[in-house]
PDB file of N, CA and C in Angstrom:
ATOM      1  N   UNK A   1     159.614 116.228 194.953  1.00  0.00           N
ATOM      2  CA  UNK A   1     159.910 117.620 194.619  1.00  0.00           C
ATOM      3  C   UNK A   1     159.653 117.868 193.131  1.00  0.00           C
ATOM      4  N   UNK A   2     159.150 119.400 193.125  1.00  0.00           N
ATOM      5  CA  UNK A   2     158.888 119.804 191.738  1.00  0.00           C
ATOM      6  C   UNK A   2     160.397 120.272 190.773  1.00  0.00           C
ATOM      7  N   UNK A   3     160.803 119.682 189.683  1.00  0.00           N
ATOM      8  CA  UNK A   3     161.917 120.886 189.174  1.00  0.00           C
ATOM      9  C   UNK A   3     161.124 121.183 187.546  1.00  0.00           C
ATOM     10  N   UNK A   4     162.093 122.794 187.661  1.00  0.00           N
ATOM     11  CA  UNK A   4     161.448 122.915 186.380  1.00  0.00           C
ATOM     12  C   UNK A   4     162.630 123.138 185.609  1.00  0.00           C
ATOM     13  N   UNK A   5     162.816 122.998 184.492  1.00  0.00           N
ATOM     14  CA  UNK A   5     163.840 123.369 183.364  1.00  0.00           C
ATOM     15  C   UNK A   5     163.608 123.836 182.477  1.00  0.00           C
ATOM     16  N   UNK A   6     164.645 124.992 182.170  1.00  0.00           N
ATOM     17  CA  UNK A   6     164.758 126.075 180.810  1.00  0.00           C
ATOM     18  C   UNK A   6     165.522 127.041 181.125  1.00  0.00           C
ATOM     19  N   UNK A   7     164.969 128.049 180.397  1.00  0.00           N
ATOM     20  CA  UNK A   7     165.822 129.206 180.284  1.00  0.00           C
ATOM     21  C   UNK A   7     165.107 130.373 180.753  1.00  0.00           C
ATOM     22  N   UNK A   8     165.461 131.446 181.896  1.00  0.00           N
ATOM     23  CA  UNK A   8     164.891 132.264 182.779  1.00  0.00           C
ATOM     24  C   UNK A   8     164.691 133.161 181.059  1.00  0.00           C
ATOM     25  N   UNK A   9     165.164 133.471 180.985  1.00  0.00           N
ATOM     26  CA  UNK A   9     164.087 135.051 179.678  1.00  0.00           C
ATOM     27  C   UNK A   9     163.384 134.017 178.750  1.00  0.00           C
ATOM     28  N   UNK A  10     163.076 132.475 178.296  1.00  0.00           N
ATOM     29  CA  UNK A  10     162.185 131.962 177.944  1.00  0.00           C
ATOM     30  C   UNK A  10     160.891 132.566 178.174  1.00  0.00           C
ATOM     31  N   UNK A  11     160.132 133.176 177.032  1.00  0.00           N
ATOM     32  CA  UNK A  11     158.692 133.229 177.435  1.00  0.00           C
ATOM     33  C   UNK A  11     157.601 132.252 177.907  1.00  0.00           C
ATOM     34  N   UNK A  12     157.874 131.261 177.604  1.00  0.00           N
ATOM     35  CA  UNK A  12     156.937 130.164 178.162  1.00  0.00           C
ATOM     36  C   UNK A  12     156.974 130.059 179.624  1.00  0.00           C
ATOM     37  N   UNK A  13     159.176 130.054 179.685  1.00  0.00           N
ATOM     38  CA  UNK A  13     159.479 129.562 181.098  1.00  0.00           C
ATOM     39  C   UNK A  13     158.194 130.640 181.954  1.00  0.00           C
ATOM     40  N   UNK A  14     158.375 131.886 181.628  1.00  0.00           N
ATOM     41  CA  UNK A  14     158.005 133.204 182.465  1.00  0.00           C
ATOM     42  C   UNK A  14     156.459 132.504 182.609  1.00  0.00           C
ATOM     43  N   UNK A  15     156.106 132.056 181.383  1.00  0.00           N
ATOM     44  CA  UNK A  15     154.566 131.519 182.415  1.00  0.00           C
ATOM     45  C   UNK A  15     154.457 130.510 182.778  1.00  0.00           C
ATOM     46  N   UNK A  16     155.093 129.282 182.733  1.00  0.00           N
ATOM     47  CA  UNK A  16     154.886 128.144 183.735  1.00  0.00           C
ATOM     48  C   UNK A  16     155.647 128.706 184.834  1.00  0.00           C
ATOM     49  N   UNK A  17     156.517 129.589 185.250  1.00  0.00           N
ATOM     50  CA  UNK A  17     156.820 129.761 186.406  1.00  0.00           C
ATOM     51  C   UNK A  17     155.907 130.601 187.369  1.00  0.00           C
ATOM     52  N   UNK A  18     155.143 131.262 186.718  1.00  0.00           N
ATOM     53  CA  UNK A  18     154.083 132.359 186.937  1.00  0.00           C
ATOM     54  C   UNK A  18     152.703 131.358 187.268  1.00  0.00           C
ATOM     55  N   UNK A  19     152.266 130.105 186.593  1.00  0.00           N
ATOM     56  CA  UNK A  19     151.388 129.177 187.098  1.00  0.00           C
ATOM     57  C   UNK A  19     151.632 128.795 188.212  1.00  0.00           C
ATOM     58  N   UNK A  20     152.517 128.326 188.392  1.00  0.00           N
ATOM     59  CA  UNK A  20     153.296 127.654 189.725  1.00  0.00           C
ATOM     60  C   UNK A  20     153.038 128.251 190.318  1.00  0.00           C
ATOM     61  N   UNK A  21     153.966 129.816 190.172  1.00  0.00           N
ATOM     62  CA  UNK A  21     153.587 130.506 191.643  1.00  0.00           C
ATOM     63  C   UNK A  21     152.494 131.317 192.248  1.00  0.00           C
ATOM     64  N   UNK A  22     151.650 130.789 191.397  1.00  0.00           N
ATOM     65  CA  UNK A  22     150.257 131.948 191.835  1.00  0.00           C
ATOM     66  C   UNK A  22     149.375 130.093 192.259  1.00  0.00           C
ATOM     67  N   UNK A  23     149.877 129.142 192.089  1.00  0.00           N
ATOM     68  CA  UNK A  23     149.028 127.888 192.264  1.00  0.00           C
ATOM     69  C   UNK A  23     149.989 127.449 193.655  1.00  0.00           C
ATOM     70  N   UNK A  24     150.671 128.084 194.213  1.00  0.00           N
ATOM     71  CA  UNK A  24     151.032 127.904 195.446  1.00  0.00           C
ATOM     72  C   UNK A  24     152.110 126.333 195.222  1.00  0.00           C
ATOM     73  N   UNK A  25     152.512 126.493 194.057  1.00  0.00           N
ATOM     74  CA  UNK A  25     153.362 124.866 194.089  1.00  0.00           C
ATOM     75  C   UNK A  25     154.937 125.851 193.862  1.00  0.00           C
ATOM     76  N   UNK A  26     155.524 124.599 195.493  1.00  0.00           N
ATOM     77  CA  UNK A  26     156.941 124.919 195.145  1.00  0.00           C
ATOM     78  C   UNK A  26     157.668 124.247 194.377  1.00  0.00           C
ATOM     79  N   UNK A  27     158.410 124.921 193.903  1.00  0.00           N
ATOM     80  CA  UNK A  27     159.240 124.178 192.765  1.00  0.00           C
ATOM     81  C   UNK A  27     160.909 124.631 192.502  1.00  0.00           C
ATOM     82  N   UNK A  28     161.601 124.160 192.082  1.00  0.00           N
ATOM     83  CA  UNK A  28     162.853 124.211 192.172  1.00  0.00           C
ATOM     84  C   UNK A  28     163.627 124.681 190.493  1.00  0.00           C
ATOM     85  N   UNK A  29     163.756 125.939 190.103  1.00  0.00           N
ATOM     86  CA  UNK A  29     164.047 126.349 188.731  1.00  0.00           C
ATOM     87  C   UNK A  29     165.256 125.989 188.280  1.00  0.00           C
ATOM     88  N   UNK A  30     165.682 125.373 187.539  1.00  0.00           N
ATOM     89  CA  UNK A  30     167.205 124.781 186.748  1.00  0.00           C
ATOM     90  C   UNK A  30     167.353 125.403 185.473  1.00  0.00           C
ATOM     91  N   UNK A  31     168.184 126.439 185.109  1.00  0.00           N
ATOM     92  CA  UNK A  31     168.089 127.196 184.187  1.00  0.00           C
ATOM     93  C   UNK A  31     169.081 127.129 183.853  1.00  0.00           C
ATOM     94  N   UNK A  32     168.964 126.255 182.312  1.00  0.00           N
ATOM     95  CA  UNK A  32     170.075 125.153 181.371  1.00  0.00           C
ATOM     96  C   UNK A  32     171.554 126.511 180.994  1.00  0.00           C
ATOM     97  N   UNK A  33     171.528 127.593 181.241  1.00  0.00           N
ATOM     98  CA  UNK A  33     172.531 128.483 180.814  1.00  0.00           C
ATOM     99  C   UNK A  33     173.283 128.807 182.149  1.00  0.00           C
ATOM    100  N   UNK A  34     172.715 128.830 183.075  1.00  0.00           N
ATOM    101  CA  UNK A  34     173.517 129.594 184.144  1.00  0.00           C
ATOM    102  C   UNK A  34     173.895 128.211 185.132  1.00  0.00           C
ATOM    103  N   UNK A  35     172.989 127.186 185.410  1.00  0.00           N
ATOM    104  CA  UNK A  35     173.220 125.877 186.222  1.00  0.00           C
ATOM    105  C   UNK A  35     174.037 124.960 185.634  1.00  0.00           C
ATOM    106  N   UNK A  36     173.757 124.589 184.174  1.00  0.00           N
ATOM    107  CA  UNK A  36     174.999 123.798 183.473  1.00  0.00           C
ATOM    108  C   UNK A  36     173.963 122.708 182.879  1.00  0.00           C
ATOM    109  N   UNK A  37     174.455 121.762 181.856  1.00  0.00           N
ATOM    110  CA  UNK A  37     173.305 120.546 181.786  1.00  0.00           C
ATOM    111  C   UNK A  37     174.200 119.132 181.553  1.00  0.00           C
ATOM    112  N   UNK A  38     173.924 118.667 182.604  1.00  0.00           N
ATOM    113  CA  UNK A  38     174.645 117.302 182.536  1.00  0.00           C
ATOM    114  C   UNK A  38     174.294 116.259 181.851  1.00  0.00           C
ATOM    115  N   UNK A  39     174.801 115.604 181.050  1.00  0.00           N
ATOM    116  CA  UNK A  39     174.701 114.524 180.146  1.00  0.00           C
ATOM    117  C   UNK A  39     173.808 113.147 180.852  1.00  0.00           C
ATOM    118  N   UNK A  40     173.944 113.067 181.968  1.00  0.00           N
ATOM    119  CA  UNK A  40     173.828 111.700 182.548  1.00  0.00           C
ATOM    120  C   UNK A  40     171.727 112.115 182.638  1.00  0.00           C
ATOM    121  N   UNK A  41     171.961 113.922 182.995  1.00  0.00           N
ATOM    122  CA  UNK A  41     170.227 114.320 183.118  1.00  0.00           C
ATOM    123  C   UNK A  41     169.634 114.132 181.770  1.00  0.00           C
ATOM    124  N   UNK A  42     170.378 114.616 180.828  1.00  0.00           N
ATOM    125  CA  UNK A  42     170.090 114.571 179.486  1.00  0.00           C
ATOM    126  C   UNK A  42     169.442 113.251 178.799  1.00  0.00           C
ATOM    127  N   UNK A  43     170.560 112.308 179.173  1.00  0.00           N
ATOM    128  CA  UNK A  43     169.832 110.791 178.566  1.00  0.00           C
ATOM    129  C   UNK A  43     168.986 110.569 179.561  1.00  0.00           C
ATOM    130  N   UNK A  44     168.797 110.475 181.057  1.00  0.00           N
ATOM    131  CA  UNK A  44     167.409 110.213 181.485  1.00  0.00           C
ATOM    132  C   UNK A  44     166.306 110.595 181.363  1.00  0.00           C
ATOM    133  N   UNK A  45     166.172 111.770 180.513  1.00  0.00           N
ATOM    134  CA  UNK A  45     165.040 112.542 180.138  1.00  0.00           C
ATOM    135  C   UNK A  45     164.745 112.172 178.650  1.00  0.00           C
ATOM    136  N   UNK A  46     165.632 112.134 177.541  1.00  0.00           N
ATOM    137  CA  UNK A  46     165.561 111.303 176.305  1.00  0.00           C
ATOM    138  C   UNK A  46     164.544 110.366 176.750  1.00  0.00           C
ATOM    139  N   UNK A  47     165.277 109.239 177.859  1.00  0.00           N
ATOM    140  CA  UNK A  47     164.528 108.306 178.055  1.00  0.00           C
ATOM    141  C   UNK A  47     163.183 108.342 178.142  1.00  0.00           C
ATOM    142  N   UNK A  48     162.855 109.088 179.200  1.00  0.00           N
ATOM    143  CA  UNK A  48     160.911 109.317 179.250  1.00  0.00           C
ATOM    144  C   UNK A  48     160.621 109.979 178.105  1.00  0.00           C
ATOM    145  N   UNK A  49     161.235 111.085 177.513  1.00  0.00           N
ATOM    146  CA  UNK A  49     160.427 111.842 176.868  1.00  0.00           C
ATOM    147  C   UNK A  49     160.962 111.431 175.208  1.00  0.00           C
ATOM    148  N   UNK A  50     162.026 111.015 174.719  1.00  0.00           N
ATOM    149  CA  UNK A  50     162.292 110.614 173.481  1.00  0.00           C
ATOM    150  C   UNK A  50     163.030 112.437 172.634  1.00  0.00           C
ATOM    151  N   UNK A  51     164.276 111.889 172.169  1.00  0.00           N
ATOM    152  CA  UNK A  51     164.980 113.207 171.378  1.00  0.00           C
ATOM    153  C   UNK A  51     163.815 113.940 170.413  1.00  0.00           C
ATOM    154  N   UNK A  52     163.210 113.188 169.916  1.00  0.00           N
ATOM    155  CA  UNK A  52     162.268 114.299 168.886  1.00  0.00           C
ATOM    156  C   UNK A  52     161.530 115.113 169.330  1.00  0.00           C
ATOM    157  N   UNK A  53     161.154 114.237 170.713  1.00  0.00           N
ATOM    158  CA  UNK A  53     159.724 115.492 171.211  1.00  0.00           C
ATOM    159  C   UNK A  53     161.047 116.799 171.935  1.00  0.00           C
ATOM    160  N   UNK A  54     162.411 116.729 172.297  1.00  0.00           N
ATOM    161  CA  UNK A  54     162.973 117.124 173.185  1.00  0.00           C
ATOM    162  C   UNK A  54     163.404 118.826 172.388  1.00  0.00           C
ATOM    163  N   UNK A  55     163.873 117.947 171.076  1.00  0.00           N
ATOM    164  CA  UNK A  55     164.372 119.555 169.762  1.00  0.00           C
ATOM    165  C   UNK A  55     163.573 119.885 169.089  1.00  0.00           C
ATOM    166  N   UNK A  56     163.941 121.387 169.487  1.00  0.00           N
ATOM    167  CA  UNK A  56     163.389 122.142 169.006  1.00  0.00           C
ATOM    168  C   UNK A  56     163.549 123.161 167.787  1.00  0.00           C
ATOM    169  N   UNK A  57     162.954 122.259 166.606  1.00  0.00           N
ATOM    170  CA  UNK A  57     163.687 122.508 165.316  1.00  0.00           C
ATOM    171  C   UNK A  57     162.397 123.960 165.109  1.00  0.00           C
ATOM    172  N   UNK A  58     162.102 124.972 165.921  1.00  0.00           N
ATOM    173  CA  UNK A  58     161.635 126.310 165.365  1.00  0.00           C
ATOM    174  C   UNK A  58     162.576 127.419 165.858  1.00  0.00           C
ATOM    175  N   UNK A  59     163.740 126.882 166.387  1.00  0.00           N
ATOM    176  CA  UNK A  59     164.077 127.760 167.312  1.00  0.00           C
ATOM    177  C   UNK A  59     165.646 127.697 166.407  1.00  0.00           C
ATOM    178  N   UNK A  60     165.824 129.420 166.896  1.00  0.00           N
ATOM    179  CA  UNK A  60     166.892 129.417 166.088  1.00  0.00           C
ATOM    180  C   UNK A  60     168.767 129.165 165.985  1.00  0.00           C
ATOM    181  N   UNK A  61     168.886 128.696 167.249  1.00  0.00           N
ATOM    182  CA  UNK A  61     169.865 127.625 167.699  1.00  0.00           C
ATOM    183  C   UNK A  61     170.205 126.293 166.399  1.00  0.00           C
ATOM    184  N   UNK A  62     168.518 125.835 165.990  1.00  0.00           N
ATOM    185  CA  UNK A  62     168.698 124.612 165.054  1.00  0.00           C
ATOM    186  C   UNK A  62     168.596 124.905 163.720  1.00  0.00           C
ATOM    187  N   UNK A  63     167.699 126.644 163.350  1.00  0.00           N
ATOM    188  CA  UNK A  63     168.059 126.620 161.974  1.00  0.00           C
ATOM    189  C   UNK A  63     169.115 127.219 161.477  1.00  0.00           C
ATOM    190  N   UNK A  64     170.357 127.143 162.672  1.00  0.00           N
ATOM    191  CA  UNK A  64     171.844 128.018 162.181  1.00  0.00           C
ATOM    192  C   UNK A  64     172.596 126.932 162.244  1.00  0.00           C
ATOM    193  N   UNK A  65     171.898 125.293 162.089  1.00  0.00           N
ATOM    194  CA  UNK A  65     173.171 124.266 162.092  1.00  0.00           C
ATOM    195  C   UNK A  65     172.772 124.216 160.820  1.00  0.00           C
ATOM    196  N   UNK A  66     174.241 123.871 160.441  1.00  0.00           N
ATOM    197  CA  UNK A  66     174.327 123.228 158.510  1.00  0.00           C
ATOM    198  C   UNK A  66     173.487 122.617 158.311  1.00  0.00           C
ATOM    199  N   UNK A  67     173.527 122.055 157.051  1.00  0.00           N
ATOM    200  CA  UNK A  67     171.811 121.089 156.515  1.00  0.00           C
ATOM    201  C   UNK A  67     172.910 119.788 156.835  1.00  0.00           C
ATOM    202  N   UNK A  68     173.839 119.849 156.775  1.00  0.00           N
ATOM    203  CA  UNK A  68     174.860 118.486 157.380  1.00  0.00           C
ATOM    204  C   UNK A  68     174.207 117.541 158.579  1.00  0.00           C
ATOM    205  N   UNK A  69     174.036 118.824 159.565  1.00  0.00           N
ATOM    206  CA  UNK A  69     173.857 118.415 160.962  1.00  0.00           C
ATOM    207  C   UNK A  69     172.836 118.115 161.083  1.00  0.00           C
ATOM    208  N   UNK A  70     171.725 119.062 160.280  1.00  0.00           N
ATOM    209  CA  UNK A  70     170.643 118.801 160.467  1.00  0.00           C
ATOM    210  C   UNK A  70     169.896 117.323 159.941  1.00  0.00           C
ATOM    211  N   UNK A  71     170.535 116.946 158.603  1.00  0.00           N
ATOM    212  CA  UNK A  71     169.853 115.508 158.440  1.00  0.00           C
ATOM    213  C   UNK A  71     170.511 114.455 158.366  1.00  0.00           C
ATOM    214  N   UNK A  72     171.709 114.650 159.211  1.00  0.00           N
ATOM    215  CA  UNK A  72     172.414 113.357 159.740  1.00  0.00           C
ATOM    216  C   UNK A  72     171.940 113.012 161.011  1.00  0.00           C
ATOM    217  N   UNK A  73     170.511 113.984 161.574  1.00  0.00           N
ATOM    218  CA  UNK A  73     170.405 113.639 163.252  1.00  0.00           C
ATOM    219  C   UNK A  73     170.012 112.129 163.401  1.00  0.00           C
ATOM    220  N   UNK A  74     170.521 111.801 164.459  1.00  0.00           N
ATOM    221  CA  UNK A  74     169.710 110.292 165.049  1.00  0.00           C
ATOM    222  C   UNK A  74     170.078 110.547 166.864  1.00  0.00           C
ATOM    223  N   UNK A  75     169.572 109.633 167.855  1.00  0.00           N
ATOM    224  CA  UNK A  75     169.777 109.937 169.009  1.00  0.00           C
ATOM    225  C   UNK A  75     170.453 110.227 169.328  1.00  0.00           C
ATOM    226  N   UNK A  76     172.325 109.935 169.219  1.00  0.00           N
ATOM    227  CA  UNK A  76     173.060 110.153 169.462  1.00  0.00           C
ATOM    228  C   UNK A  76     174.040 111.328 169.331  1.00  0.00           C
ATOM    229  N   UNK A  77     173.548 111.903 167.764  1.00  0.00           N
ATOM    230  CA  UNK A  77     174.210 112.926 167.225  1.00  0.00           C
ATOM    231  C   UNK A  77     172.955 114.493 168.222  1.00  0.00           C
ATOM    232  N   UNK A  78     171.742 113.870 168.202  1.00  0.00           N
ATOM    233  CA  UNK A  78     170.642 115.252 168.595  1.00  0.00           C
ATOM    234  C   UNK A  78     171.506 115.365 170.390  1.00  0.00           C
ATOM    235  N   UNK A  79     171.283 114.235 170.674  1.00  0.00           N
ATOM    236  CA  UNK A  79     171.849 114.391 172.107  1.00  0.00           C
ATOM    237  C   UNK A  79     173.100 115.460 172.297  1.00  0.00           C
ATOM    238  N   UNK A  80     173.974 114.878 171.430  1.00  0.00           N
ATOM    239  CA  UNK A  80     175.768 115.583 171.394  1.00  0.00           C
ATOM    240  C   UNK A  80     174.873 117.303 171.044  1.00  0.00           C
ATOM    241  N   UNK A  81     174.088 117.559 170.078  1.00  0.00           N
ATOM    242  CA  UNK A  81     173.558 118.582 170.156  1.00  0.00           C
ATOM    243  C   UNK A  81     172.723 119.827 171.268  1.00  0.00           C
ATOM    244  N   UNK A  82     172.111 119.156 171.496  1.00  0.00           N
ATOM    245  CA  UNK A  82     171.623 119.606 173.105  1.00  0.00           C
ATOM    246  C   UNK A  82     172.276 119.619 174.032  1.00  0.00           C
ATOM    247  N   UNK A  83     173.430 118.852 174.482  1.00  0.00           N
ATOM    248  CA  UNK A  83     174.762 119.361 175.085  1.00  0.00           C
ATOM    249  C   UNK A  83     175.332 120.578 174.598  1.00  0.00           C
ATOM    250  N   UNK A  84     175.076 120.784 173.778  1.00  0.00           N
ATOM    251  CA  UNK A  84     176.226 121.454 173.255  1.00  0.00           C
ATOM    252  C   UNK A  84     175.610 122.743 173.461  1.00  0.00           C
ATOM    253  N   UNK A  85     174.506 123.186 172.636  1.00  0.00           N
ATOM    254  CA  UNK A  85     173.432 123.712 172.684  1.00  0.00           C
ATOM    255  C   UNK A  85     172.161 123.892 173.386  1.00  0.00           C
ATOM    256  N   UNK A  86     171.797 124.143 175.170  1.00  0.00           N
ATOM    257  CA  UNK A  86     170.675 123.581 175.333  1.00  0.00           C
ATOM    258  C   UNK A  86     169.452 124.713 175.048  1.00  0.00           C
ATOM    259  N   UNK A  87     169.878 125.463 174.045  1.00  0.00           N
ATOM    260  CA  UNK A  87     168.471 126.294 173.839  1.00  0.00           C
ATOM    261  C   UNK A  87     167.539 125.436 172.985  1.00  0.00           C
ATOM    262  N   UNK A  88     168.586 124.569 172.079  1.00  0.00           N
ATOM    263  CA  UNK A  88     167.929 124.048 170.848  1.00  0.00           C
ATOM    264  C   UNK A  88     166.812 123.031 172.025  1.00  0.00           C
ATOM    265  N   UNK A  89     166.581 122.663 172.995  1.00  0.00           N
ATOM    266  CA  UNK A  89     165.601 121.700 173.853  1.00  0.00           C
ATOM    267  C   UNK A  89     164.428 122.461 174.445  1.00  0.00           C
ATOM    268  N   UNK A  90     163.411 121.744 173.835  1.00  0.00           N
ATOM    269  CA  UNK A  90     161.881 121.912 173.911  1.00  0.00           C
ATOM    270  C   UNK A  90     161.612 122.861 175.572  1.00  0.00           C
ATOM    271  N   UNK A  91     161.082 123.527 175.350  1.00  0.00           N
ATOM    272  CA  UNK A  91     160.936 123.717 176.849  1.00  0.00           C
ATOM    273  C   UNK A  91     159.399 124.588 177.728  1.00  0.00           C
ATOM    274  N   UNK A  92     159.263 124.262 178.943  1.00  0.00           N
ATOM    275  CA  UNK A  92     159.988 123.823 179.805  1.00  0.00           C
ATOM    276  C   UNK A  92     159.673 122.488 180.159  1.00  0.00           C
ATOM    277  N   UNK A  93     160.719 121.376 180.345  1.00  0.00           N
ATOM    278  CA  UNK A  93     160.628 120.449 181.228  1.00  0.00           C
ATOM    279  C   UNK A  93     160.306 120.402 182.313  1.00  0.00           C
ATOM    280  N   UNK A  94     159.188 119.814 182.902  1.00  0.00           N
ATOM    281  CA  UNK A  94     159.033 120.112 184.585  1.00  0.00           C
ATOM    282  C   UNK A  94     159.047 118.298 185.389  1.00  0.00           C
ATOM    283  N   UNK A  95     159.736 118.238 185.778  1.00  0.00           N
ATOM    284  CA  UNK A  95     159.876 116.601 186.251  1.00  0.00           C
ATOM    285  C   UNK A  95     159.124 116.749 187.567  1.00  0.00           C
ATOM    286  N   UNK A  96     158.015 116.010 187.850  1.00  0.00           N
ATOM    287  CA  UNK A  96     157.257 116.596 189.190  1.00  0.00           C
ATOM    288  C   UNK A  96     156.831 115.088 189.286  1.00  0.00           C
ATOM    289  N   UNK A  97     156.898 114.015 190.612  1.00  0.00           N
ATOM    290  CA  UNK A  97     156.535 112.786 191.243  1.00  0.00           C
ATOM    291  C   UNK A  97     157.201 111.833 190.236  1.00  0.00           C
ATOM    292  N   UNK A  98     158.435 112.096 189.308  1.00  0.00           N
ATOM    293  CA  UNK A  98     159.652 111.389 188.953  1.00  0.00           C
ATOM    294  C   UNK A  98     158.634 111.115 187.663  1.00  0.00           C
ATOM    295  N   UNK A  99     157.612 112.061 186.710  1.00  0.00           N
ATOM    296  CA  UNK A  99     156.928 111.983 185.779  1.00  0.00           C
ATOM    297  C   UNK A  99     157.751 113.025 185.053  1.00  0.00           C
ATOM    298  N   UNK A 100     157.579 113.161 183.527  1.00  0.00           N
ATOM    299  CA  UNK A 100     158.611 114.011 182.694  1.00  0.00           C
ATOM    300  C   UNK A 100     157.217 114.601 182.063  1.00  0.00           C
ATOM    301  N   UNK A 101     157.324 116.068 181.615  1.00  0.00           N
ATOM    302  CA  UNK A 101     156.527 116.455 180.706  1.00  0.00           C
ATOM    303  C   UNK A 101     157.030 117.794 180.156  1.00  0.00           C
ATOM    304  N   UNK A 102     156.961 117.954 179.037  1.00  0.00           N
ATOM    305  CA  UNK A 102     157.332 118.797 178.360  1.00  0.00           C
ATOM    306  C   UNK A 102     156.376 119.854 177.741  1.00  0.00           C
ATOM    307  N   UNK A 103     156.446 121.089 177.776  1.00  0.00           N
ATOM    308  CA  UNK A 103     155.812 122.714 176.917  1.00  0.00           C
ATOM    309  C   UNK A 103     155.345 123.063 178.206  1.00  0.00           C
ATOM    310  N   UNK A 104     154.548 123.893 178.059  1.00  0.00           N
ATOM    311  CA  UNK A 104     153.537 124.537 179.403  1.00  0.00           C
ATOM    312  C   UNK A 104     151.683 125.121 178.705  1.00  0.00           C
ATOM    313  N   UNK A 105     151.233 124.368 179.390  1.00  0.00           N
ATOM    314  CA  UNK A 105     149.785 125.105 178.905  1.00  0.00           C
ATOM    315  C   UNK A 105     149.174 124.675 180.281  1.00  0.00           C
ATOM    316  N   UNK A 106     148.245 125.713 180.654  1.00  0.00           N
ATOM    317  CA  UNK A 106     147.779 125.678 181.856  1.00  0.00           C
ATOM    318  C   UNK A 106     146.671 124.570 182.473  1.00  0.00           C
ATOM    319  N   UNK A 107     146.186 124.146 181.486  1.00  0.00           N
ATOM    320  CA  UNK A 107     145.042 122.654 181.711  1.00  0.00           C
ATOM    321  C   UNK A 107     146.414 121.682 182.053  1.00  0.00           C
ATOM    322  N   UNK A 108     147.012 121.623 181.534  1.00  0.00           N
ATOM    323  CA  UNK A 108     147.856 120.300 181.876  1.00  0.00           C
ATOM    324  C   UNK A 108     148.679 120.261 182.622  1.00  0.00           C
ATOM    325  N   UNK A 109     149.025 121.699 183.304  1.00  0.00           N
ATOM    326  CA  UNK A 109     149.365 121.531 184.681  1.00  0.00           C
ATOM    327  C   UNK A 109     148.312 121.544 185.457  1.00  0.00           C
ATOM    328  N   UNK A 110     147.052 122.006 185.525  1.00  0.00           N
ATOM    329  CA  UNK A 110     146.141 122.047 186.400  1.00  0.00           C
ATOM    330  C   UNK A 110     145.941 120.389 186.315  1.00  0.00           C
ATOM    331  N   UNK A 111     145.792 119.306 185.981  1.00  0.00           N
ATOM    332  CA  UNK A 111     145.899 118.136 185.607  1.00  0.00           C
ATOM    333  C   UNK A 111     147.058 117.425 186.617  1.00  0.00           C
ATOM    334  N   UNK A 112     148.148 117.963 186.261  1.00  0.00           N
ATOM    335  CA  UNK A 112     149.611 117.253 186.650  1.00  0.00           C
ATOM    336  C   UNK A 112     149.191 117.774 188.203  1.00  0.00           C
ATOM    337  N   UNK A 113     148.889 118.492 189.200  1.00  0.00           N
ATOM    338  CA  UNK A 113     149.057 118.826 189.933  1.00  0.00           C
ATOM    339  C   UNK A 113     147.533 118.645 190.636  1.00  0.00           C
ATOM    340  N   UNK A 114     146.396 118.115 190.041  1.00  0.00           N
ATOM    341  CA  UNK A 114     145.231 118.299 191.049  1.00  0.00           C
ATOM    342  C   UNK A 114     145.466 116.770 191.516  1.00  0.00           C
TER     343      UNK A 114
END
């Protein structure tokens, strides 16, 4: 099964969900504000994909944390962050044949899916 993750008024989300559904792939939407984000999903996705590629330091969730927070990060502290916060996380995640990939551009789903 396909899932995708983010946030429904995300502009990106609106077009990887819009690829999908005009490419006839079903997929299953998890939308980190209204579904919830569990910690245990959180570190398994760290895992494939690694905290740096995950935050999203343009977004403005991360430039309203103190300069404290911001350059004390290491895995553990970004993680407690993205819990806390999951806008501050890259998006969208789409986990499709238990593979992780992160942003949306349309070659690389046409790729992930041919």
């Amino acid at each position: 099964m396909t899932t995708l993750y983010g946030i429904k008024n995300c502009d990106t989300i609106k077009k990887a969900r819009a690829w999908l559904a005009t490419n006839d792939i079903e997929f299953n939407f998890h939308d980190y504000r209204k579904d919830g984000l569990a910690s245990n999903w959180l570190e398994q996705t760290e895992q494939a994909l690694g905290w740096e590629v995950m935050l999203n330091k343009r977004g403005t969730t991360f430039r309203q944390l103190s300069e404290e927070q911001k350059q004390g990060l290491d895995k553990t502290s970004a993680l407690a962050l993205l819990l806390e916060y999951p806008a501050m996380i890259k998006r969208p995640i789409l986990i499709h044949n238990n593979q992780y990939y992160i942003g949306f551009k349309a070659a690389q789903y046409v790729e992930i899916f041919s």
